[in-house]
C-alpha atoms as a PDB file:
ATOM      1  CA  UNK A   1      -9.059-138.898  -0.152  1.00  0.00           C
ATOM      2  CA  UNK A   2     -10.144-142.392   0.159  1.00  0.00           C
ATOM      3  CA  UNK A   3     -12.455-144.413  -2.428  1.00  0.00           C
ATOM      4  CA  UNK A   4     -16.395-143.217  -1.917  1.00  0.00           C
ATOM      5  CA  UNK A   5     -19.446-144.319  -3.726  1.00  0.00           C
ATOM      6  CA  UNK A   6     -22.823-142.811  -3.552  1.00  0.00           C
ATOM      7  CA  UNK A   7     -26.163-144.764  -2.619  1.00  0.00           C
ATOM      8  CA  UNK A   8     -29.085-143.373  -4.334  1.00  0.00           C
ATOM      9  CA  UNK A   9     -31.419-145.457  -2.384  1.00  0.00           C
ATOM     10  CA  UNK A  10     -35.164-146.307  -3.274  1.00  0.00           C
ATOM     11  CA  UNK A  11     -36.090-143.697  -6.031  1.00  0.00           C
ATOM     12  CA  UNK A  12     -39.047-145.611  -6.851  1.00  0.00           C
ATOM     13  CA  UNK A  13     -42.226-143.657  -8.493  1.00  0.00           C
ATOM     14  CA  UNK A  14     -44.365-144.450  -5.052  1.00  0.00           C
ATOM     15  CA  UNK A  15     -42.038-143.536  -2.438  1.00  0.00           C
ATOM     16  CA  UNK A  16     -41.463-139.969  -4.969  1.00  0.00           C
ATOM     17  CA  UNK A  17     -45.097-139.446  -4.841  1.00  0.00           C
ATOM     18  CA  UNK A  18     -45.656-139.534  -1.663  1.00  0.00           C
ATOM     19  CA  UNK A  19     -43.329-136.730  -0.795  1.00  0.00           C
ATOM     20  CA  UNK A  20     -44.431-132.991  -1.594  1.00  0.00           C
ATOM     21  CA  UNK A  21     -41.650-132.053  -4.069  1.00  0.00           C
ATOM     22  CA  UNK A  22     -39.759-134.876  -5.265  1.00  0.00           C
ATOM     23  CA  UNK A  23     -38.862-132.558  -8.101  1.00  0.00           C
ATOM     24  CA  UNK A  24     -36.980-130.830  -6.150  1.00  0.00           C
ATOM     25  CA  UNK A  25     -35.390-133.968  -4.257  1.00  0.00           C
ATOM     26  CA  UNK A  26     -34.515-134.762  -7.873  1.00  0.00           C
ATOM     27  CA  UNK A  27     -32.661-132.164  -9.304  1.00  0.00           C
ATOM     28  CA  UNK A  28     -30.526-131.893  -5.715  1.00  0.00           C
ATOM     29  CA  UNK A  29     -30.013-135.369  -6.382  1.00  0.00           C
ATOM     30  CA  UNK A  30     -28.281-135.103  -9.941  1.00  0.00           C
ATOM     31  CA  UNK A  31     -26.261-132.409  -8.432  1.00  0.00           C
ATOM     32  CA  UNK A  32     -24.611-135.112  -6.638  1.00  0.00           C
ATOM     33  CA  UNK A  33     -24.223-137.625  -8.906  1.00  0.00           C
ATOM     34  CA  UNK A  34     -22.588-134.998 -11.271  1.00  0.00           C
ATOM     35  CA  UNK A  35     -20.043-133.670  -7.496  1.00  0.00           C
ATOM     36  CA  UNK A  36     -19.904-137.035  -7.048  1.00  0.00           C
ATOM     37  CA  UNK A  37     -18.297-137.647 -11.004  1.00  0.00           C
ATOM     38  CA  UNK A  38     -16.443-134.753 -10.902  1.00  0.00           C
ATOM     39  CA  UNK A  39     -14.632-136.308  -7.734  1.00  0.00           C
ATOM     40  CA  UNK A  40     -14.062-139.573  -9.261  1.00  0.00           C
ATOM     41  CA  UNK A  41     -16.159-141.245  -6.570  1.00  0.00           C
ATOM     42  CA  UNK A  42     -18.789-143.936  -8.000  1.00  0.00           C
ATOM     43  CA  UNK A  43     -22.775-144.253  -7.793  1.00  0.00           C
ATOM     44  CA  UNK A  44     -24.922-146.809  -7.068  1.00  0.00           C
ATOM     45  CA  UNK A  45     -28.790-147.024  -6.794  1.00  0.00           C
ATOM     46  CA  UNK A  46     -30.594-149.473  -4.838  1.00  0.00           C
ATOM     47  CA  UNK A  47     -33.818-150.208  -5.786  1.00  0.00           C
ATOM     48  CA  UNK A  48     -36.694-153.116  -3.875  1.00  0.00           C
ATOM     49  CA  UNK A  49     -38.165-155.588  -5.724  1.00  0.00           C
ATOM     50  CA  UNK A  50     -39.376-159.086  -4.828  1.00  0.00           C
ATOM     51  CA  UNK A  51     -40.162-162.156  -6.882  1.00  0.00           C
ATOM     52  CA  UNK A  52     -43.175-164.377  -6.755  1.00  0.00           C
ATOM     53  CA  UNK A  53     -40.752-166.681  -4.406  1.00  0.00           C
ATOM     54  CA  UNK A  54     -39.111-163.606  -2.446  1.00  0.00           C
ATOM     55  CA  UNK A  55     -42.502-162.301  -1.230  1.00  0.00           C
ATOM     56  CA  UNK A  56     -43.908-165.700  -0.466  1.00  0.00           C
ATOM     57  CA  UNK A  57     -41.254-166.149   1.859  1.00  0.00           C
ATOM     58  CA  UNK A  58     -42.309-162.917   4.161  1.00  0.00           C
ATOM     59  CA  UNK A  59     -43.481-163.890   7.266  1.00  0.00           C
ATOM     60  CA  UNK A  60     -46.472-162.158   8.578  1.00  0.00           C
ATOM     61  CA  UNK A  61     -43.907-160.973  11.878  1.00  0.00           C
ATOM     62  CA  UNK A  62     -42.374-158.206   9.325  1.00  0.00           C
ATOM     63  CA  UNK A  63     -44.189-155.073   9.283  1.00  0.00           C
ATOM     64  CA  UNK A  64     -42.675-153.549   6.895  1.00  0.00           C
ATOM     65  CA  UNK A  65     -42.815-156.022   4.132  1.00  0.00           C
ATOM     66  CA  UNK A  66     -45.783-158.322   5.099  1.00  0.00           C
ATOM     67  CA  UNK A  67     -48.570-155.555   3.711  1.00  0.00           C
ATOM     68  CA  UNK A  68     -46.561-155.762   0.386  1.00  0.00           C
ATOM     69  CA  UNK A  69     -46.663-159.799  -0.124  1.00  0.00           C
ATOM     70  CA  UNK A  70     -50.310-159.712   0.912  1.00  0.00           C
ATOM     71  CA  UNK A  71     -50.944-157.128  -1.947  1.00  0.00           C
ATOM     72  CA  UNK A  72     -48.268-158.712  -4.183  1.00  0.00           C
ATOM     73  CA  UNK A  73     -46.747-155.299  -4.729  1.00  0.00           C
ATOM     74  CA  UNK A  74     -43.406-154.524  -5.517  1.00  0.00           C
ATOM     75  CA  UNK A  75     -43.199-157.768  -7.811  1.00  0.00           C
ATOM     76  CA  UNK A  76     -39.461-157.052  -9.809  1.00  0.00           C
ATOM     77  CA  UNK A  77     -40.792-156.767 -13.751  1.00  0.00           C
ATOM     78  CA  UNK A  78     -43.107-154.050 -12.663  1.00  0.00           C
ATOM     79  CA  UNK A  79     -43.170-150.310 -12.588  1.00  0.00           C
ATOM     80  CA  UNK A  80     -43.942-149.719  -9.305  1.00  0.00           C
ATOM     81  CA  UNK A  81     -40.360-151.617  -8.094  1.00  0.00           C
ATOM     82  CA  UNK A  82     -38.549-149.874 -10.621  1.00  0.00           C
ATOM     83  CA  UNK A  83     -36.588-146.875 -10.370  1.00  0.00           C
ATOM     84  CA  UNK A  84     -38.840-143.479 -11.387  1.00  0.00           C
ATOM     85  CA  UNK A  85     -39.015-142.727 -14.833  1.00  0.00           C
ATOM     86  CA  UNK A  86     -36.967-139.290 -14.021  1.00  0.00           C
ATOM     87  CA  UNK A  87     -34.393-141.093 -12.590  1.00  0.00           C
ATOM     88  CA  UNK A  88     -32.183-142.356 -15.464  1.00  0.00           C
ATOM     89  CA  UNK A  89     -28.828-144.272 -14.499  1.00  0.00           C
ATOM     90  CA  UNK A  90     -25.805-144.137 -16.588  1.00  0.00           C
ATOM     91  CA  UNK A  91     -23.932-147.051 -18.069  1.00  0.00           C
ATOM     92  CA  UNK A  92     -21.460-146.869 -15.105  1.00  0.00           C
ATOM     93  CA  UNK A  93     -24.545-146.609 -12.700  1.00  0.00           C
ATOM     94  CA  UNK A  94     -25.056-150.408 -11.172  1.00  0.00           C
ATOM     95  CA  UNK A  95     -28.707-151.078 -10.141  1.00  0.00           C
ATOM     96  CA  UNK A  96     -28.827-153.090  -7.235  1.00  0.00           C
ATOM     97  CA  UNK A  97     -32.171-154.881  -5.945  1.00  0.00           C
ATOM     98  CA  UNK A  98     -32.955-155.907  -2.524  1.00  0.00           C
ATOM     99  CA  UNK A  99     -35.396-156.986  -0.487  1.00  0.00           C
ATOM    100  CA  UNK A 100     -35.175-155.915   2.594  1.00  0.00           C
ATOM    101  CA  UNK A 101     -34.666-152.141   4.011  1.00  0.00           C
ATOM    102  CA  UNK A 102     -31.038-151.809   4.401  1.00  0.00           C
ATOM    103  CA  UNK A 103     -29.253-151.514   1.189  1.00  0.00           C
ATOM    104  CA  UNK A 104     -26.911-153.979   2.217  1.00  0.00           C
ATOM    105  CA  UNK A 105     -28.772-157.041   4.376  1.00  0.00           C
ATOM    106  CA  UNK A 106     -30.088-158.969   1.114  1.00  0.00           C
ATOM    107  CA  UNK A 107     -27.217-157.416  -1.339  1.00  0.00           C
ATOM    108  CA  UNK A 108     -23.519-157.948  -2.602  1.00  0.00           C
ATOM    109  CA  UNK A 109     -23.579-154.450  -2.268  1.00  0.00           C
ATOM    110  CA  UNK A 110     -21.012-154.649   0.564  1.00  0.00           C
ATOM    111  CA  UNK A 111     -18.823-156.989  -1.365  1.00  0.00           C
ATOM    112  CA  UNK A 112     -19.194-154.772  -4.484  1.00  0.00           C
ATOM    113  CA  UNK A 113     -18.010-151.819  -2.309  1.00  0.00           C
ATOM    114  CA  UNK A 114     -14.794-153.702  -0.986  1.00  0.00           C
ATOM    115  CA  UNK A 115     -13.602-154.811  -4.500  1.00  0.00           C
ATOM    116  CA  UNK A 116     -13.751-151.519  -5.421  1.00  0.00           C
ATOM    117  CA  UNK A 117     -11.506-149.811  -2.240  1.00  0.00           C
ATOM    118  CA  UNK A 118     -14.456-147.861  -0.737  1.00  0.00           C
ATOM    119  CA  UNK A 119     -14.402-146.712   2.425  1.00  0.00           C
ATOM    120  CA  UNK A 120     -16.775-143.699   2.122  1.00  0.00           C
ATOM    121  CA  UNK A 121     -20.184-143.618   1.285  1.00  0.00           C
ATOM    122  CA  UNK A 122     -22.476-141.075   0.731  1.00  0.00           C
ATOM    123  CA  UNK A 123     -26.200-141.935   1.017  1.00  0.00           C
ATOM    124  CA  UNK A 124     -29.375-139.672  -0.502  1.00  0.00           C
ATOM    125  CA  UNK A 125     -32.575-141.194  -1.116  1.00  0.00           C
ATOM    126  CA  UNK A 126     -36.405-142.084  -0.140  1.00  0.00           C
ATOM    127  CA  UNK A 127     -37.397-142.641   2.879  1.00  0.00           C
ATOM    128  CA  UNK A 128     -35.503-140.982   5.756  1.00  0.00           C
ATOM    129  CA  UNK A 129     -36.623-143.254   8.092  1.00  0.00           C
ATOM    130  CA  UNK A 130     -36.913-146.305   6.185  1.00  0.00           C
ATOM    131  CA  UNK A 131     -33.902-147.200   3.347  1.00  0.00           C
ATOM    132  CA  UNK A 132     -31.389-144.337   5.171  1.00  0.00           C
ATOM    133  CA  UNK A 133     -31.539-144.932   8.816  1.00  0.00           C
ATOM    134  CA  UNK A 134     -31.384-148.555   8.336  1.00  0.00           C
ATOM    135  CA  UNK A 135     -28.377-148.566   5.408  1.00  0.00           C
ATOM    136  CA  UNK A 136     -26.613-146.213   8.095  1.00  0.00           C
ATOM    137  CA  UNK A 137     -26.752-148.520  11.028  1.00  0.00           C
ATOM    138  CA  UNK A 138     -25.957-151.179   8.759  1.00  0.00           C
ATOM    139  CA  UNK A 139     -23.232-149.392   7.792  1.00  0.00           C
ATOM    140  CA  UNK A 140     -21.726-148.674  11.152  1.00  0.00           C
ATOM    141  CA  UNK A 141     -21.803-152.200  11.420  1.00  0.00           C
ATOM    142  CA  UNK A 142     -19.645-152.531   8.341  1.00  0.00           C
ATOM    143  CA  UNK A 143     -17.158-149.887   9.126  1.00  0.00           C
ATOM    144  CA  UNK A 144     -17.749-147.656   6.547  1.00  0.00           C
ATOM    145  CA  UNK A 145     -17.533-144.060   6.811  1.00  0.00           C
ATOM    146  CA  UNK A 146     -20.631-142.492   6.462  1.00  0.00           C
ATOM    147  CA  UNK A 147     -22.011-139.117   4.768  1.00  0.00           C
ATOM    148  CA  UNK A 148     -25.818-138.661   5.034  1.00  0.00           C
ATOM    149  CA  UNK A 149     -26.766-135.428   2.423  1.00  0.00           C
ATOM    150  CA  UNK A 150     -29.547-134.338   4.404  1.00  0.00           C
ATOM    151  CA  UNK A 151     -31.409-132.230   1.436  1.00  0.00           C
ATOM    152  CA  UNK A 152     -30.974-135.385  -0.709  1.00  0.00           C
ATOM    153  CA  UNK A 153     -32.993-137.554   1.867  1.00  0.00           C
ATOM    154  CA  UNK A 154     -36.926-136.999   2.090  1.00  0.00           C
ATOM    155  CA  UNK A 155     -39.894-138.797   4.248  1.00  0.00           C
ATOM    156  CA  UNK A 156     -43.518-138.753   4.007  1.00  0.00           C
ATOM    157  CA  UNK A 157     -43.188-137.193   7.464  1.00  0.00           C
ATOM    158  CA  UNK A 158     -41.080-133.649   6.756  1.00  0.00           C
ATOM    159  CA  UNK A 159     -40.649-133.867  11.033  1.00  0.00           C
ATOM    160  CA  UNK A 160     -39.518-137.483  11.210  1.00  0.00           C
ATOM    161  CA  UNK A 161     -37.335-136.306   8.342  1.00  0.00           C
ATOM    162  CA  UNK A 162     -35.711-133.067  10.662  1.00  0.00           C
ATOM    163  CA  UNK A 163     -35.841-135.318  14.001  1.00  0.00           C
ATOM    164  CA  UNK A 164     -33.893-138.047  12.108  1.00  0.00           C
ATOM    165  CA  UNK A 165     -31.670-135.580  10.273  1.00  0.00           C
ATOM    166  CA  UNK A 166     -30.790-133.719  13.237  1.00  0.00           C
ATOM    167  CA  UNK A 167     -30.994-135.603  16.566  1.00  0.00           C
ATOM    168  CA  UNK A 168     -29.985-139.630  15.182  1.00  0.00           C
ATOM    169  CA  UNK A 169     -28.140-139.060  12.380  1.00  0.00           C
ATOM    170  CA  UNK A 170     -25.294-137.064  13.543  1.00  0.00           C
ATOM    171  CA  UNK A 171     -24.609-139.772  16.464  1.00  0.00           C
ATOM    172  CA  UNK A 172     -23.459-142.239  13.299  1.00  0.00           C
ATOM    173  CA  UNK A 173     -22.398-140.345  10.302  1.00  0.00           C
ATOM    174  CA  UNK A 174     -21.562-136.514   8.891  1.00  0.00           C
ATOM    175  CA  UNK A 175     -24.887-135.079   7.787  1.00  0.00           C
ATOM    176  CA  UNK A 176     -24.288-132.345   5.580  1.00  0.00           C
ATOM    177  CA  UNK A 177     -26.131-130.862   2.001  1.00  0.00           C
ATOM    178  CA  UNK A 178     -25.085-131.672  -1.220  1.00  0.00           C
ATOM    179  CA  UNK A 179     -23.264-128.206  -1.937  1.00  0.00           C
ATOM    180  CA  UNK A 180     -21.145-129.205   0.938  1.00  0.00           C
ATOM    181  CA  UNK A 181     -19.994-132.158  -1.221  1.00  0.00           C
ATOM    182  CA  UNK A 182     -16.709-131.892  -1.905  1.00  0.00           C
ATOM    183  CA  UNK A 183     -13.070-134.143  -1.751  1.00  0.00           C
ATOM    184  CA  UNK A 184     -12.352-132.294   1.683  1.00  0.00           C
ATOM    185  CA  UNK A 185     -15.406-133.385   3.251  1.00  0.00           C
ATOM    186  CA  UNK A 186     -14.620-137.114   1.658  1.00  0.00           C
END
């Protein structure tokens, strides 16, 4: 089994709330960071956040992130950018911010990765459609191998959630549920 890491990606308090039971997104989740400990791989979570600076220099062409610097939200010393109060990383748990979708485009998340010998890594986190299918294709791009733990993954939209889960995902990476985790899969 090669070196894997798991991305816990965007367990902020707003993107939890707006799902129906992040409660139970939660406690599926800390099932895999315990498989994941157990199996000697390593976790990460990957949180956004933006300085005064960083969301000054959005340009009103992105979407996604031109809303937030006109509402000055996300801003790195608050609550709302950090991780949920239920989510509580260990000592050996790095926190990575970013500040753009992908987990890796405004990282050294990569670089962190390739010191460390991974080659796998296993993504959960909030939103399906947002953080995850962006980190995968990122990924792809990277050469990792890629596990997506579909009941550790959650959108707004439960459909866009199965359509992404069931029809993209599997094109890129393994999709499978966290009780499937486990060193033969990795």
């Amino acid at each position: 089994m090669g070196k894997f890491a798991l991305l816990l990606l965007d367990l902020q308090a707003g993107g939890l709330n707006a799902l129906a039971d992040s409660n139970k997104l939660l406690e599926r989740i800390t099932v895999a960071r315990h498989r994941t400990k157990d199996l000697g791989g390593s976790t990460y979570f990957v949180r956004v956040g933006f300085t005064d600076r960083e969301l000054d220099a959005i340009p009103d062409t992105n979407k996604v992130f031109s809303g937030v610097r006109n509402a000055r939200g996300l801003l790195e010393d608050t609550t709302s950018s950090q991780l949920d109060p239920r989510v509580v990383p260990g000592a050996d748990e790095p926190i990575i911010k970013k500040t753009r979708v992908s987990a890796f485009s405004t990282t050294d998340l990569h670089e962190r990765l390739q010191a460390q010998g991974v080659q796998t890594i296993v993504l959960a986190g909030v939103s399906t459609s947002g953080v995850v299918l962006s980190t995968v294709r990122d990924a792809v791009d990277r050469d990792y191998r890629i596990v997506v733990l579909s009941d550790c993954c959650a959108d707004p939209n439960i459909a866009v959630h199965e359509a992404i889960v069931s029809l993209i995902l599997p094109k890129h990476t393994e999709v499978i549920t966290a009780d499937k985790l486990e060193s033969g899969i990795l």
